[in-house]
Structures are given as C-alpha cells and as structure tokens.
N, C-alpha and C. Protein backbone atom coordinates (compact mmCIF):
# COMPACT_ATOMS: atom_id res chain seq x y z
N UNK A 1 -19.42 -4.24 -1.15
CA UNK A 1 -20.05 -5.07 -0.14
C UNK A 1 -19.13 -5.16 1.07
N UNK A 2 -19.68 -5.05 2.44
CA UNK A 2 -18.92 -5.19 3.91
C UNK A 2 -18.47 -6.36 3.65
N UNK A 3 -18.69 -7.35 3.49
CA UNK A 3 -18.48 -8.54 4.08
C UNK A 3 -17.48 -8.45 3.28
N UNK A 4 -17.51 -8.80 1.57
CA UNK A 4 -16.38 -9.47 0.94
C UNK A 4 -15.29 -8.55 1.06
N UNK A 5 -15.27 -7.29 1.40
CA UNK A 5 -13.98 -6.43 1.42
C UNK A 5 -13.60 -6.66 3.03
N UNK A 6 -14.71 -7.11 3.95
CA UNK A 6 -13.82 -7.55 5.01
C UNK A 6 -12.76 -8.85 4.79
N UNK A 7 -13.44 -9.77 4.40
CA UNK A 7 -12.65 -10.98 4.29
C UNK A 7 -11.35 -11.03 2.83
N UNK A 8 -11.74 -10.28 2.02
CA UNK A 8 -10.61 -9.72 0.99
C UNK A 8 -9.35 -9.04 2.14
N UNK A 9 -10.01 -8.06 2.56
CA UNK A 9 -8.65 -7.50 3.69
C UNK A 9 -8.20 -8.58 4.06
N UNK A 10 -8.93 -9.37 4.97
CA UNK A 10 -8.04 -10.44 5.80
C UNK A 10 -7.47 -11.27 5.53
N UNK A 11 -7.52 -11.57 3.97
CA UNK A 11 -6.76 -12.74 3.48
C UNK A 11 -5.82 -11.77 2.22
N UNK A 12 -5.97 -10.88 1.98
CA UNK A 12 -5.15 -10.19 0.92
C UNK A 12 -3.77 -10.80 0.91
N UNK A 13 -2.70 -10.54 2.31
CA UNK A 13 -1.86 -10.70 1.70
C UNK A 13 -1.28 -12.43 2.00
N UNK A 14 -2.17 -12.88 2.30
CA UNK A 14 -1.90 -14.55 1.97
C UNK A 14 -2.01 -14.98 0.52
N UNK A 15 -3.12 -14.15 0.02
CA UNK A 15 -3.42 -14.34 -1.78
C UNK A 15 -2.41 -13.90 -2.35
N UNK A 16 -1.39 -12.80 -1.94
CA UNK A 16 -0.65 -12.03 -2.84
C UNK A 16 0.89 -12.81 -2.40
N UNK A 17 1.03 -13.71 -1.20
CA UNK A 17 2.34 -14.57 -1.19
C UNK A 17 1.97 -15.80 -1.91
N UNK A 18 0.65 -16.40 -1.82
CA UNK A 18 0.69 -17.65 -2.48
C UNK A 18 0.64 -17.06 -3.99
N UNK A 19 0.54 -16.21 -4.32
CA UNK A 19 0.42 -16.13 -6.01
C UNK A 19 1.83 -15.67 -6.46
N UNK A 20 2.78 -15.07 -5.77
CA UNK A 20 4.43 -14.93 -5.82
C UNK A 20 5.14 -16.06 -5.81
N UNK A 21 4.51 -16.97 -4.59
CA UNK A 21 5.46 -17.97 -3.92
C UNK A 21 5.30 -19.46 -4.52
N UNK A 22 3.67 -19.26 -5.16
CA UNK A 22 2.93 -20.73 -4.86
C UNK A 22 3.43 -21.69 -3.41
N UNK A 23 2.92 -20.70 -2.31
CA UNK A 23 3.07 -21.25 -0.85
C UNK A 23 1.92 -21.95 -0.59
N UNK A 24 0.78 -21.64 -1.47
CA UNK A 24 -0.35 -22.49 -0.66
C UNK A 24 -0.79 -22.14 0.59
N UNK A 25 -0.46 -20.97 1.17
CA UNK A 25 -1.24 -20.74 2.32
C UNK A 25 -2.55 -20.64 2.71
N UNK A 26 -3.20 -20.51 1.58
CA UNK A 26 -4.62 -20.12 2.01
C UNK A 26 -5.48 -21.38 2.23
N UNK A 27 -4.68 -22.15 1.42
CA UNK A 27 -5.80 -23.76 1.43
C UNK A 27 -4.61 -24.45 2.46
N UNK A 28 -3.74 -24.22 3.21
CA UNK A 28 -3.34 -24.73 4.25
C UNK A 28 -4.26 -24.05 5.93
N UNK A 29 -4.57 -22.61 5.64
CA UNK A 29 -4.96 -21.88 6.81
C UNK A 29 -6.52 -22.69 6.61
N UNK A 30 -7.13 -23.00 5.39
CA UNK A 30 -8.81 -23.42 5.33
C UNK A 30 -8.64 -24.83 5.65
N UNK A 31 -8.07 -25.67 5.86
CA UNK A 31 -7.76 -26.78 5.64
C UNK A 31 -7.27 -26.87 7.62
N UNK A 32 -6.77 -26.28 7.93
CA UNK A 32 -6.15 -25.98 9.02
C UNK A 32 -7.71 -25.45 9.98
N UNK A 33 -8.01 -24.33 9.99
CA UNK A 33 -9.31 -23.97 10.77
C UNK A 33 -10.24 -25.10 10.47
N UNK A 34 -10.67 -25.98 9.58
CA UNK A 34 -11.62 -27.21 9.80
C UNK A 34 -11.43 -28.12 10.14
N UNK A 35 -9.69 -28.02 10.54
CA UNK A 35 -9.12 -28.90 11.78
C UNK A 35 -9.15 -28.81 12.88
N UNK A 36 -9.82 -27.60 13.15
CA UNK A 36 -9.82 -26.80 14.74
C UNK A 36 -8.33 -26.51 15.19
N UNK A 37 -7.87 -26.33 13.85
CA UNK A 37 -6.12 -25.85 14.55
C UNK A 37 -5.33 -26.75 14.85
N UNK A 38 -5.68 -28.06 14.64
CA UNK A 38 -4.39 -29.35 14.51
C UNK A 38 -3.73 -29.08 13.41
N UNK A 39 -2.08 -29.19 13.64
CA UNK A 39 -1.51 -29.06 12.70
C UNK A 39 -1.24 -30.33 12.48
N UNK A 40 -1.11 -31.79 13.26
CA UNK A 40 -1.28 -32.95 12.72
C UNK A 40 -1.90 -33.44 11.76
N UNK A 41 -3.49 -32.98 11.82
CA UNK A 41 -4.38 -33.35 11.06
C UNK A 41 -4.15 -32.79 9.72
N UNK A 42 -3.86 -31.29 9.81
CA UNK A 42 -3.99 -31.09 8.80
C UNK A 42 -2.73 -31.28 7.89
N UNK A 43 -1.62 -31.37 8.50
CA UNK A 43 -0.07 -32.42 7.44
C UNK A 43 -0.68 -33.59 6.92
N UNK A 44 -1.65 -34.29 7.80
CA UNK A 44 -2.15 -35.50 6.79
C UNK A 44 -2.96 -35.14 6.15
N UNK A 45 -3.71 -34.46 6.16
CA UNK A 45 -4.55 -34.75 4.80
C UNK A 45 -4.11 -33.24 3.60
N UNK A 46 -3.17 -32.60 3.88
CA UNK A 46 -2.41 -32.17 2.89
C UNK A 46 -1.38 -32.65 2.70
N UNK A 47 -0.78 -34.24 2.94
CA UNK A 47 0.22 -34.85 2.88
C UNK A 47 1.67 -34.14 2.77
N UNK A 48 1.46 -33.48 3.87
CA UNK A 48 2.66 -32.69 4.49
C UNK A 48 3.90 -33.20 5.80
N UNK A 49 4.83 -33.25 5.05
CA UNK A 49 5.55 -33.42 6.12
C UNK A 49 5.56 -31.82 7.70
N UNK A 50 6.06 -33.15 8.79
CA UNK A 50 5.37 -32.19 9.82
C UNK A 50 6.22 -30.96 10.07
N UNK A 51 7.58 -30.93 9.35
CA UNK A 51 8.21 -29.47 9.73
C UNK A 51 7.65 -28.43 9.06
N UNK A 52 7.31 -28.94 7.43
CA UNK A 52 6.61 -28.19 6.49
C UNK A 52 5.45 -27.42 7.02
N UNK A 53 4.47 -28.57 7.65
CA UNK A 53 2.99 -28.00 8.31
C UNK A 53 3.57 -26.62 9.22
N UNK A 54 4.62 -26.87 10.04
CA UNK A 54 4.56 -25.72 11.22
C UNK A 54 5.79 -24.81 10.56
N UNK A 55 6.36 -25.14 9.56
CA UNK A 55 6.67 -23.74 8.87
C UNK A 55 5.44 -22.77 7.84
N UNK A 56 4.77 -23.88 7.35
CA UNK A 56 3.63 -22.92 6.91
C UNK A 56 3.00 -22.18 8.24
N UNK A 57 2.55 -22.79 8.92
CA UNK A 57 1.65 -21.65 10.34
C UNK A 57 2.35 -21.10 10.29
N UNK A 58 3.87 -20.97 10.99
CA UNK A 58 4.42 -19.55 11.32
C UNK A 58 4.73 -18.52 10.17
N UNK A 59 4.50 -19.17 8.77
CA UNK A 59 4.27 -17.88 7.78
C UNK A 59 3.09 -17.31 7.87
N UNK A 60 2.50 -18.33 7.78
CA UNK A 60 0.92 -17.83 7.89
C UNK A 60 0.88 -16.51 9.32
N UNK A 61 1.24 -16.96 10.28
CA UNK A 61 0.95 -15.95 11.48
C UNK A 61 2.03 -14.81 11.01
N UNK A 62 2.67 -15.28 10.54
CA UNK A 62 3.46 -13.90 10.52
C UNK A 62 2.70 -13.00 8.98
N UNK A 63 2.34 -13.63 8.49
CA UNK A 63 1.97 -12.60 7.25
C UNK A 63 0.01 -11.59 8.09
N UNK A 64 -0.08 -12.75 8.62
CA UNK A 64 -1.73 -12.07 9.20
C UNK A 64 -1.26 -11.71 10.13
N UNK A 65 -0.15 -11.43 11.08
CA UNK A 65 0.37 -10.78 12.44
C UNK A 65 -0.91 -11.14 13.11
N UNK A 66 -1.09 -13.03 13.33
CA UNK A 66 -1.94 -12.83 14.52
C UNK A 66 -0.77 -14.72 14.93
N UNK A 67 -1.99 -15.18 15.98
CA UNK A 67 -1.50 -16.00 16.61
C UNK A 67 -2.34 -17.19 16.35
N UNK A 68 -2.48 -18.22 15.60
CA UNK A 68 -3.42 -19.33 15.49
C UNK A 68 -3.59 -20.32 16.23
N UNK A 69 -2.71 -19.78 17.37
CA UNK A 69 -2.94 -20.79 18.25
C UNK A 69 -3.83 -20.43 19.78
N UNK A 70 -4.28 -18.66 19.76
CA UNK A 70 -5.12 -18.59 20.21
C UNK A 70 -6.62 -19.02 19.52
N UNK A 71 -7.51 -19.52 20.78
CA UNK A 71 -8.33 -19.72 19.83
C UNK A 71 -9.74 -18.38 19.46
N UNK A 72 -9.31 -17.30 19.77
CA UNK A 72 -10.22 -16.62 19.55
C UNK A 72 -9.76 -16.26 17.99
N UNK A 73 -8.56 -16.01 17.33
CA UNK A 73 -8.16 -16.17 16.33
C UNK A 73 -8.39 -17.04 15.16
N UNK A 74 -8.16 -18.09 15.87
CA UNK A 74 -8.51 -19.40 14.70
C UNK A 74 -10.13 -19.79 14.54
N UNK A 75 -10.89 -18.98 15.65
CA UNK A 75 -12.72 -18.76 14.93
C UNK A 75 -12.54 -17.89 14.26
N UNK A 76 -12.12 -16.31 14.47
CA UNK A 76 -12.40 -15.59 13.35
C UNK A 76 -12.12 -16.12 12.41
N UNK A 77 -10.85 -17.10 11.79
CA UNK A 77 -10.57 -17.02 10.31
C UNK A 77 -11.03 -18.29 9.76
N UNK A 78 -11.45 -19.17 11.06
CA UNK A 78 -12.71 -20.19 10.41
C UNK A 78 -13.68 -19.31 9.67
N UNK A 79 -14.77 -18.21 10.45
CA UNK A 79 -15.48 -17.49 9.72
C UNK A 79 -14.93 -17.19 8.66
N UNK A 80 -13.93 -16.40 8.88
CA UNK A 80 -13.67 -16.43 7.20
C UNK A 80 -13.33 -17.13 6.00
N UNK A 81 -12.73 -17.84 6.36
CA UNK A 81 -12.76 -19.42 5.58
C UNK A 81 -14.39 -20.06 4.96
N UNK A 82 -14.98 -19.95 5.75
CA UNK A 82 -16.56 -20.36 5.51
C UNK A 82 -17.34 -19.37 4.76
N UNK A 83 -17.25 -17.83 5.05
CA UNK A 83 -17.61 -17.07 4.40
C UNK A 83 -16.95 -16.75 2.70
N UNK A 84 -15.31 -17.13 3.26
CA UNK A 84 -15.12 -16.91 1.79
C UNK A 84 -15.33 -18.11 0.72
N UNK A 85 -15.37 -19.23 1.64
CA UNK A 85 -15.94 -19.95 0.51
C UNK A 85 -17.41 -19.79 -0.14
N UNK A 86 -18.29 -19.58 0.72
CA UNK A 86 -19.39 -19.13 0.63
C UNK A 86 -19.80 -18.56 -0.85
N UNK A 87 -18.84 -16.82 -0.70
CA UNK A 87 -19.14 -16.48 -1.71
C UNK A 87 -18.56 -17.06 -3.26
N UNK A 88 -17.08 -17.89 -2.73
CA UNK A 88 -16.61 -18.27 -4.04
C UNK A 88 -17.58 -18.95 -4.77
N UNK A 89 -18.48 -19.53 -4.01
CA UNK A 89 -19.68 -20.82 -4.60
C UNK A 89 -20.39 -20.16 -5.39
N UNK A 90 -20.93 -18.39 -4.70
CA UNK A 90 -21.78 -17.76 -4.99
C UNK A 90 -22.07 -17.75 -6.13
C-alpha cells in the first residue's frame, strides 16, 4: 500500500531510535504536531521538563533531517501523525 509505506518511510527511523533508546520520539513528534509545534504545550502535557522538550525536537529534526519549526514541515508530519494513527486504529 502507498500510503502506509509512505508514512512507514517517514517515521522508520524514529521507530528504530525509540525502540534502541526508549526516546519516545514518536509520541513526543504526535503529541507535538497537535500542538501546532509548541514545545511549551507539549512539555506539559508530556510532563517534560523544558530542556528535555527541546532536546527531544532537535533529535527528532536531526533523525528526520528536516526542520519543525518550519511550518510547511510540521503539516506534513501532522498528516502523518493522523494518518498513521488512522491506520493503527484500522
């Protein structure tokens, strides 16, 4: 299927550090895009301290080599966030 091997690509290797690291990136980046990209918001309600929150983003950007603080970026991976939950429900 297009879709799920698109959004498998795009999150691959966030799945493959949080399952090494237990970093939690992926439910920080989903948690994060339904913040519209506050990293305030989203330290509170993952009860994160705030250096923690902006050392996770800059792993996060550095493992997806993009920038989350553009925002044409942080829609795509809302979509994907939404889509991949989507199918997890499926």
């Amino acid at each position: 299927n297009g879709v799920k091997d698109y959004i498998a690509g795009k999150l691959e290797k966030l799945k493959d550090y949080d399952e090494t690291s237990d970093g939690h990136l992926q439910e920080t980046l989903a948690v994060l895009v339904e913040n519209n990209g506050s990293k305030k918001l989203t330290a509170e309600q993952l009860y994160l301290h705030r250096n923690t929150m902006i050392s996770r983003v800059k792993q996060i950007e550095k493992i997806l080599e993009c920038d989350l603080g553009n925002p044409q970026n942080l829609r795509e991976f809302s979509f994907i966030c939404k889509v991949k939950e989507y199918i997890d429900c499926a």
